[in-house]
Protein backbone atom coordinates (compact mmCIF):
# COMPACT_ATOMS: atom_id res chain seq x y z
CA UNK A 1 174.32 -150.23 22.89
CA UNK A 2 172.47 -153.54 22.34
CA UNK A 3 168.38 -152.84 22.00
CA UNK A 4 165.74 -153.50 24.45
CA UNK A 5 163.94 -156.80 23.62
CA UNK A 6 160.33 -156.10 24.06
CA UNK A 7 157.20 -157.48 22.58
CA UNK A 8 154.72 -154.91 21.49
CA UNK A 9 152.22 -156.66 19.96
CA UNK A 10 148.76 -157.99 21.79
CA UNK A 11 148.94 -160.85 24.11
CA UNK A 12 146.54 -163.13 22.19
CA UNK A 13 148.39 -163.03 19.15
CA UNK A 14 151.53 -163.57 20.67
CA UNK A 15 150.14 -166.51 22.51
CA UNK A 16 149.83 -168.33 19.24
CA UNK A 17 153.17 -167.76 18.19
CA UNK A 18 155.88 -169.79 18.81
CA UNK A 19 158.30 -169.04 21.39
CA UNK A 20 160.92 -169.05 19.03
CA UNK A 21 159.21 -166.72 16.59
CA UNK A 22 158.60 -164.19 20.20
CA UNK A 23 161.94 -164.27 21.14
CA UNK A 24 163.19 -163.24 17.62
CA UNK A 25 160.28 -160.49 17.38
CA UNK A 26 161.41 -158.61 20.94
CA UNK A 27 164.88 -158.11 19.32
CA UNK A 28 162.34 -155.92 16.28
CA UNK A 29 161.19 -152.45 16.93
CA UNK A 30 157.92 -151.85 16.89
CA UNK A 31 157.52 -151.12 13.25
CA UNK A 32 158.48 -154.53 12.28
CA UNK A 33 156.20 -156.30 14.84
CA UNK A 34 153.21 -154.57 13.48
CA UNK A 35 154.55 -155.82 9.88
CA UNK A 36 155.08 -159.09 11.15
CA UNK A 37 150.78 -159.24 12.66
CA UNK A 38 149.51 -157.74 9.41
CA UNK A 39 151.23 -160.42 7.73
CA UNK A 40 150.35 -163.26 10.16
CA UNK A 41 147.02 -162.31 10.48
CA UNK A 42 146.49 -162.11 6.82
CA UNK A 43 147.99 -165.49 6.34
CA UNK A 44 146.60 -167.24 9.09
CA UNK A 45 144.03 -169.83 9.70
CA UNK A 46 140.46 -170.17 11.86
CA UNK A 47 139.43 -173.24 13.79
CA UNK A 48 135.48 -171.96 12.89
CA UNK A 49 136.38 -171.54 9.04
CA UNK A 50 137.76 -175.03 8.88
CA UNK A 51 135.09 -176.48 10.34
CA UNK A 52 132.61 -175.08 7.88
CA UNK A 53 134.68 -175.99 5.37
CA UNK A 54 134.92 -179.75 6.97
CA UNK A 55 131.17 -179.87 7.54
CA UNK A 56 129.25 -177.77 5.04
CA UNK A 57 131.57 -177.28 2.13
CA UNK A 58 132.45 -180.65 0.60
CA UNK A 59 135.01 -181.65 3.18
CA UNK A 60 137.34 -178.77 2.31
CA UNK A 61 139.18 -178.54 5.28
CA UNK A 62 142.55 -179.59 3.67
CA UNK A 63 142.30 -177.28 0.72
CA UNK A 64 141.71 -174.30 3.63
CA UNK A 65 144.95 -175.50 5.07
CA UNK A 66 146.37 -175.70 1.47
CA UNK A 67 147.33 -179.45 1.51
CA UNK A 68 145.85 -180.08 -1.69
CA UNK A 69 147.44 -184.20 -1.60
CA UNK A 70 145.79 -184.57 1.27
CA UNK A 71 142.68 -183.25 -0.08
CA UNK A 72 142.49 -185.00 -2.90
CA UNK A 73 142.98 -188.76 -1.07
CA UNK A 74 140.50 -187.52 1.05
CA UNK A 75 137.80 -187.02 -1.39
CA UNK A 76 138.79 -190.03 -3.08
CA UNK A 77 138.39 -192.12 -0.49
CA UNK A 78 135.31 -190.68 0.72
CA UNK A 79 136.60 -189.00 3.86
CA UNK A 80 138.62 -192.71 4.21
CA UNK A 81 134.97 -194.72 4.41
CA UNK A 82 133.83 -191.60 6.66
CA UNK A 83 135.90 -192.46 9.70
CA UNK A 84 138.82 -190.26 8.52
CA UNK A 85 136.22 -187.56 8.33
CA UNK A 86 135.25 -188.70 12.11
CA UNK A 87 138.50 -188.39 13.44
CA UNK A 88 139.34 -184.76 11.02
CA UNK A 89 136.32 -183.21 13.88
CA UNK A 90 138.66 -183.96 16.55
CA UNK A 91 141.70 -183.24 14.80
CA UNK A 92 141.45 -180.00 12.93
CA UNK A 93 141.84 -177.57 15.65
CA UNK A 94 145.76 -179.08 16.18
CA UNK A 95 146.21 -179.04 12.51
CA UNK A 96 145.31 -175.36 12.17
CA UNK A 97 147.56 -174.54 14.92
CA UNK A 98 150.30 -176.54 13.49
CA UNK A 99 149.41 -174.46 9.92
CA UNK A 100 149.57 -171.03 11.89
CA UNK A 101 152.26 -172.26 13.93
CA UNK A 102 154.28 -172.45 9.81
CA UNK A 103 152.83 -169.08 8.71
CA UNK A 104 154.59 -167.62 11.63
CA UNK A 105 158.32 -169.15 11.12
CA UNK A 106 158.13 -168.48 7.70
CA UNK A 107 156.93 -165.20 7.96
CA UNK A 108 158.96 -164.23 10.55
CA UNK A 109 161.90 -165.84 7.91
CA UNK A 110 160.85 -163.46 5.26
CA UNK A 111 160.90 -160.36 7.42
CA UNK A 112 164.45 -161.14 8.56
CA UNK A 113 165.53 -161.72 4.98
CA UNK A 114 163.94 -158.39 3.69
CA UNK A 115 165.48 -156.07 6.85
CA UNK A 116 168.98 -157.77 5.83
């Protein structure tokens, strides 16, 4: 008898998940879900922390998202003359997402390999 697919975890979180990751956690009981948003949540990202780090801790936004390469050019180029750190205000709300958007596949990747 194949399982009901169901999501039982909260609407906002699943929101930001992928709709690959949501179709793969309905086929989970409800144990694993819940494993699956501690781990997310603990992993993930915020669009507020990043900005303090962009604006008030020296332009730290990259080492938030742990892309340390990225980090280091940009400190080394002095935020590329300033107008990299100009266009990194618009930006950084799409590159957290795209971070959280990773956190979720791979997590969801290391809960499948663990129940197997």
């Amino acid at each position: 008898m194949e399982q009901e697919s169901k999501l039982y975890i909260s609407a906002s979180i699943a929101d930001r998940l992928p709709s690959m990751v949501k179709n793969e956690l309905a086929k989970l009981p409800a144990q694993k879900q819940e494993e699956f948003v501690e781990e997310y949540k603990r992993k993930a990202k915020s669009v507020g922390i990043a900005y303090l780090f962009l604006i008030v801790i020296l332009a730290m936004h990259y080492g938030y998202l742990r892309k340390w390469g990225l980090q280091i050019v940009f400190w080394l180029t002095g935020g590329g003359f300033f107008i990299w750190w100009l266009i990194d205000l618009f930006r950084l709300p799409g590159l957290v997402k795209n971070y959280n958007k990773d956190i979720a596949i791979d997590t969801m990747r290391n809960l499948k390999a663990m129940s197997s």
